[in-house]
N, C-alpha and C. Protein backbone atom coordinates (compact mmCIF):
# COMPACT_ATOMS: atom_id res chain seq x y z
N UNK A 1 9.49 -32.97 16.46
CA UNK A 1 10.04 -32.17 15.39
C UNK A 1 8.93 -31.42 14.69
N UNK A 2 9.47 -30.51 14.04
CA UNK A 2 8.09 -29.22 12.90
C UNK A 2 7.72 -30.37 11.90
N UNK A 3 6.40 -29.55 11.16
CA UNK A 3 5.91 -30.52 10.36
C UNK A 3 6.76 -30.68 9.20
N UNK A 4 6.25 -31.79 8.49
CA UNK A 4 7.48 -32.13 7.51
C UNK A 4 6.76 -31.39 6.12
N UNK A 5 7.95 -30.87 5.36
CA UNK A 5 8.43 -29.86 4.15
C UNK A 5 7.45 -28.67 3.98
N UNK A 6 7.35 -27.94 5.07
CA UNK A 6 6.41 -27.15 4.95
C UNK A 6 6.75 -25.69 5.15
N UNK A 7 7.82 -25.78 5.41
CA UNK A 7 8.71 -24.29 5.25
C UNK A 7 9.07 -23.98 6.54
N UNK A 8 8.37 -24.33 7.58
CA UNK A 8 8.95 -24.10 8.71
C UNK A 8 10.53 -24.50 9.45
N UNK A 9 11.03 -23.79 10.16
CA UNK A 9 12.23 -24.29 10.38
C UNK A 9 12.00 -25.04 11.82
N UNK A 10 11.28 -25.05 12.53
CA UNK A 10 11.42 -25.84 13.84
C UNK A 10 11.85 -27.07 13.69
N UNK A 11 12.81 -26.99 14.36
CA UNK A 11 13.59 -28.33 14.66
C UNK A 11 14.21 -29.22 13.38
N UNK A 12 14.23 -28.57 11.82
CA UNK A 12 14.28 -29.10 10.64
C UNK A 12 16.03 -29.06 10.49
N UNK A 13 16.77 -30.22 10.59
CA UNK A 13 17.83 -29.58 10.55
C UNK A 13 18.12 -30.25 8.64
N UNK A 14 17.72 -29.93 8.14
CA UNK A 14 17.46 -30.09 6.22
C UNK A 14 17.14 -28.69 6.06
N UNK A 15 17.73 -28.19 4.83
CA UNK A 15 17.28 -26.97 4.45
C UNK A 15 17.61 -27.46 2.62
N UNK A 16 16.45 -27.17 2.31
CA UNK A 16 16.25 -27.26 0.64
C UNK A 16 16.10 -26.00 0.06
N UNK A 17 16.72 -25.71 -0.63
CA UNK A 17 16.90 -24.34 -1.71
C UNK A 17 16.22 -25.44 -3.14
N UNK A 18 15.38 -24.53 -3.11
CA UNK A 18 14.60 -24.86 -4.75
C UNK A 18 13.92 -23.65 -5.51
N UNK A 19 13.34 -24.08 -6.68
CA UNK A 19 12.51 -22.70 -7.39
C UNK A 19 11.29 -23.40 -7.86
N UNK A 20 10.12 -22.79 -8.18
CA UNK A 20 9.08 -23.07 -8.50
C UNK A 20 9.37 -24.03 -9.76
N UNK A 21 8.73 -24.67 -10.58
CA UNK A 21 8.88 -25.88 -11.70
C UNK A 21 10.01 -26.69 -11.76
N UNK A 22 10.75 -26.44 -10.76
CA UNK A 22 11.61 -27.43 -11.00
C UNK A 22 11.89 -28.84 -10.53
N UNK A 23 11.79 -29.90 -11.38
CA UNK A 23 10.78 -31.45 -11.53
C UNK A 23 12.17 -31.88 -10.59
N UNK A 24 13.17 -31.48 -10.15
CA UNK A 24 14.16 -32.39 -9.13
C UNK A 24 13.71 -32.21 -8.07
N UNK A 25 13.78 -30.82 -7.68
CA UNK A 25 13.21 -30.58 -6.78
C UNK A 25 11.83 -30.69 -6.11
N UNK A 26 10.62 -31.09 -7.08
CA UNK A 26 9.39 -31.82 -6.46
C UNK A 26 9.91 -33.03 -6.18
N UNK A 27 10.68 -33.77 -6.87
CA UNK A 27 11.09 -35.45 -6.77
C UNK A 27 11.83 -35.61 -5.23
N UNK A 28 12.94 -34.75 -5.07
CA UNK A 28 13.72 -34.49 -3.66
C UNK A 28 12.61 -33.93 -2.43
N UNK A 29 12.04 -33.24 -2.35
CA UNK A 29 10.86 -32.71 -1.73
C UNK A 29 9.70 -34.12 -1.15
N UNK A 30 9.50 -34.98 -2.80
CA UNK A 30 8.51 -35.93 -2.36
C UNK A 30 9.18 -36.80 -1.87
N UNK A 31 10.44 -37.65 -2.03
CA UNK A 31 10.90 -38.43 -1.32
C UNK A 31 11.84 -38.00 0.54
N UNK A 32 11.69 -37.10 0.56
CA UNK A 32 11.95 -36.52 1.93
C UNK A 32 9.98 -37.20 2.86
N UNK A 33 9.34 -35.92 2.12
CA UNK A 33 8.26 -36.15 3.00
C UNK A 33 7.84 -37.77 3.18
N UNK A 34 8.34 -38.37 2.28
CA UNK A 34 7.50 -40.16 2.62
C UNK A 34 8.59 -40.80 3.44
N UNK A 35 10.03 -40.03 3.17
CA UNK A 35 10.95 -40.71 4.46
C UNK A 35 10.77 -40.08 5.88
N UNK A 36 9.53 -39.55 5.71
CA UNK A 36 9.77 -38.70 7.36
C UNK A 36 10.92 -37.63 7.48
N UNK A 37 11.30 -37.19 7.03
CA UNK A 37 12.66 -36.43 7.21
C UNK A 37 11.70 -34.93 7.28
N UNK A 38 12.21 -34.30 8.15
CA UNK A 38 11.38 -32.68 8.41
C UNK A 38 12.73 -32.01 7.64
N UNK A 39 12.11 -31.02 7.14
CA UNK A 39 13.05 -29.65 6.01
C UNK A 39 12.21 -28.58 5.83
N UNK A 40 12.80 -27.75 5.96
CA UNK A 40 12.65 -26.01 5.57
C UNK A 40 12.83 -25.80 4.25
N UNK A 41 11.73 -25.55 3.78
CA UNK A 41 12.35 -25.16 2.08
C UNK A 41 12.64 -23.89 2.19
N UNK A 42 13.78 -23.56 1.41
CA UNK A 42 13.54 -21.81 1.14
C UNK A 42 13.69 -21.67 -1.02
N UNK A 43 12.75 -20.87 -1.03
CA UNK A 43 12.51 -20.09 -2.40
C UNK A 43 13.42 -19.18 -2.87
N UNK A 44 14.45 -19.83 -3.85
CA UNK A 44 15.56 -18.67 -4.43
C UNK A 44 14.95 -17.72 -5.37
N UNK A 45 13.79 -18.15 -5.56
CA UNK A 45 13.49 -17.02 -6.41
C UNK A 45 12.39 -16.11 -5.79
N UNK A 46 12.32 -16.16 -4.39
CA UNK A 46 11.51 -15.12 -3.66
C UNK A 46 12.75 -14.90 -2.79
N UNK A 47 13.86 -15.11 -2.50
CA UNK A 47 14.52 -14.95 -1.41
C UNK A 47 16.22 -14.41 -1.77
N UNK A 48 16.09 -13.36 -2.30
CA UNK A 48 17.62 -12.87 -3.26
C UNK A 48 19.07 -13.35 -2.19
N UNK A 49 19.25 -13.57 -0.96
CA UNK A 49 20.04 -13.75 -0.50
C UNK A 49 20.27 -15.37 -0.22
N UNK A 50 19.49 -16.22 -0.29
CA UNK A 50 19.05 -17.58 -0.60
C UNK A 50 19.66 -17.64 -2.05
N UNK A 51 19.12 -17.28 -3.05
CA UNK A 51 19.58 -17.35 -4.49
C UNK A 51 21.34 -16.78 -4.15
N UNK A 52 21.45 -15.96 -3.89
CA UNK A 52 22.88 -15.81 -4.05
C UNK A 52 24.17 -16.40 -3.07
N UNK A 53 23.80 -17.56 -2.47
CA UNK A 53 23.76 -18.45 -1.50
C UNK A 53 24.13 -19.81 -2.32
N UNK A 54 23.07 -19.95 -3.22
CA UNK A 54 23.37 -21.15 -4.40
C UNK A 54 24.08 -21.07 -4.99
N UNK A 55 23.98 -19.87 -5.67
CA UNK A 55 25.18 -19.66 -6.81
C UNK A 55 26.32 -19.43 -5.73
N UNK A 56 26.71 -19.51 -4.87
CA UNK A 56 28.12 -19.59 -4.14
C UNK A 56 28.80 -20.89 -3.63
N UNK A 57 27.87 -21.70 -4.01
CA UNK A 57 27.97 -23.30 -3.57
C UNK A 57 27.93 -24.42 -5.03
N UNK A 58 27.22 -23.26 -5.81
CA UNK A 58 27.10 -24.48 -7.50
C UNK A 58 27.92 -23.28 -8.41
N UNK A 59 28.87 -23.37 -8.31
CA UNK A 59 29.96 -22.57 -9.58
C UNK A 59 29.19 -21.45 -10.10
N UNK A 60 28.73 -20.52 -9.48
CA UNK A 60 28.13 -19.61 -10.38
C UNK A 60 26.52 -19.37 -10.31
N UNK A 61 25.69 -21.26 -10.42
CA UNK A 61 24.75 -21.37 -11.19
C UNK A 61 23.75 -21.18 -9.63
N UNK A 62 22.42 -21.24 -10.48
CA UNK A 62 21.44 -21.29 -9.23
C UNK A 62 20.84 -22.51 -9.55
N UNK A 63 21.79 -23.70 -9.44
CA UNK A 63 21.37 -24.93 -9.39
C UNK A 63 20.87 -25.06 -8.40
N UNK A 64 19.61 -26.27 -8.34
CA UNK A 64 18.83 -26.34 -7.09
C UNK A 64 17.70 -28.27 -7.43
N UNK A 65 17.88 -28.78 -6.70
CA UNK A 65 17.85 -28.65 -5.27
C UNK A 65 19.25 -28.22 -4.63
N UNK A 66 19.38 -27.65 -3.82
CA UNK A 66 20.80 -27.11 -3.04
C UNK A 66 20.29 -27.85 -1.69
N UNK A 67 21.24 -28.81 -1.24
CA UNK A 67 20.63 -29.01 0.38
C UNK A 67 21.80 -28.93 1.29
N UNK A 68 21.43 -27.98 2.29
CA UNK A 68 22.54 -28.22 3.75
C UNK A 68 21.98 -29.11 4.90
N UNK A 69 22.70 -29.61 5.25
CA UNK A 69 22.27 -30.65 6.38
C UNK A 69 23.41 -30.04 7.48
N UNK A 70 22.28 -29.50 8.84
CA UNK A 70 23.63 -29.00 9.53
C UNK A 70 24.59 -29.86 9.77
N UNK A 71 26.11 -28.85 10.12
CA UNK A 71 27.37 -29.22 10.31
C UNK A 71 27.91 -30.01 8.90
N UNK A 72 27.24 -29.67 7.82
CA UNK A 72 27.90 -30.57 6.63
C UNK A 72 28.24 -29.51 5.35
N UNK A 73 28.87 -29.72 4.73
CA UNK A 73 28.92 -28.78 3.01
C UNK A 73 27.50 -28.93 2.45
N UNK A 74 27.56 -27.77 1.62
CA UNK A 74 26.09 -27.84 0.68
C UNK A 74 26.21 -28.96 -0.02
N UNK A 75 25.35 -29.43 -0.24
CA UNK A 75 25.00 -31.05 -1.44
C UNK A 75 24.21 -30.22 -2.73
N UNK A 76 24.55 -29.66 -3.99
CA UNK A 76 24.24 -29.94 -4.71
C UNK A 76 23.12 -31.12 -5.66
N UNK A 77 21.82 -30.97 -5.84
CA UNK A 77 21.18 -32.10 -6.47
C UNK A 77 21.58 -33.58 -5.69
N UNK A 78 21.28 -33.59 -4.50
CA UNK A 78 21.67 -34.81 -3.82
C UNK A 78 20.62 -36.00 -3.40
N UNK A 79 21.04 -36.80 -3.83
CA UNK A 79 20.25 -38.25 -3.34
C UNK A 79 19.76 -38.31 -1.97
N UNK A 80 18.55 -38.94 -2.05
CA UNK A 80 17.53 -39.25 -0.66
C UNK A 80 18.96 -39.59 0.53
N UNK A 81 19.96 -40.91 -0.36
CA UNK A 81 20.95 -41.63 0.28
C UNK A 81 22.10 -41.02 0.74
N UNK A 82 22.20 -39.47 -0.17
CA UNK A 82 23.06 -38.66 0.64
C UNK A 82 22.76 -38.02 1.80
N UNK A 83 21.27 -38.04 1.55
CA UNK A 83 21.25 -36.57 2.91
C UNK A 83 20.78 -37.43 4.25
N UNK A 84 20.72 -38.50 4.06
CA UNK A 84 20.45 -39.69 4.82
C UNK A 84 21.70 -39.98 5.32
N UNK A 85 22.81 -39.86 4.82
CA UNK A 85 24.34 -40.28 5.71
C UNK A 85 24.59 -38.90 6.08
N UNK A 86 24.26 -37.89 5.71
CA UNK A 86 24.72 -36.85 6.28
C UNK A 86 23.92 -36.39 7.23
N UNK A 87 22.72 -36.92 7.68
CA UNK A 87 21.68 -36.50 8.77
C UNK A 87 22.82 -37.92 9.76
N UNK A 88 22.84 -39.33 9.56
CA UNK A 88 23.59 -40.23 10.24
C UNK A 88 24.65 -39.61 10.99
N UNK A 89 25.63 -38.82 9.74
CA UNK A 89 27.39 -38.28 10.63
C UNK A 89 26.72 -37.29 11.32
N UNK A 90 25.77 -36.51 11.37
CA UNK A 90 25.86 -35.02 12.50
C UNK A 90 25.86 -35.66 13.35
């Protein structure tokens, strides 16, 4: 698999929508990389179609962490333990 949380997409099937300072999203970010889990971050606030991507999945808002795990719905601010059963069901 690509290296883990480093933006690359090879083989990452995690995709994290986050923005710069935001303390969930370092917390979701750091507990990925110590579970081994590989993810693509993408930057809503460098990436206008990413940002308007969030706000189509969080009511409006550009809440974030936003995570898709392929073949699943966006997860909203989701637990290590969610994206962990949802990497399990794909």
């Amino acid at each position: 698999m690509g290296r883990f949380g480093t933006g690359g997409s090879d083989g990452a099937a995690v995709t994290v929508y986050w923005r710069p300072g935001c303390v969930f999203c370092i917390k979701l970010r750091t507990q990925l990389r110590l579970a081994r889990i590989p993810y693509r971050k993408v930057d809503i606030w460098r990436d206008p179609e990413a940002a308007a991507f969030v706000r189509g999945v969080a009511d409006g808002n550009e809440t974030v962490p936003t995570v898709v795990v392929a073949g699943h719905p966006p997860m909203v601010n989701p637990s290590l333990a969610r994206i962990r059963q949802a990497l399990a069901d794909a």
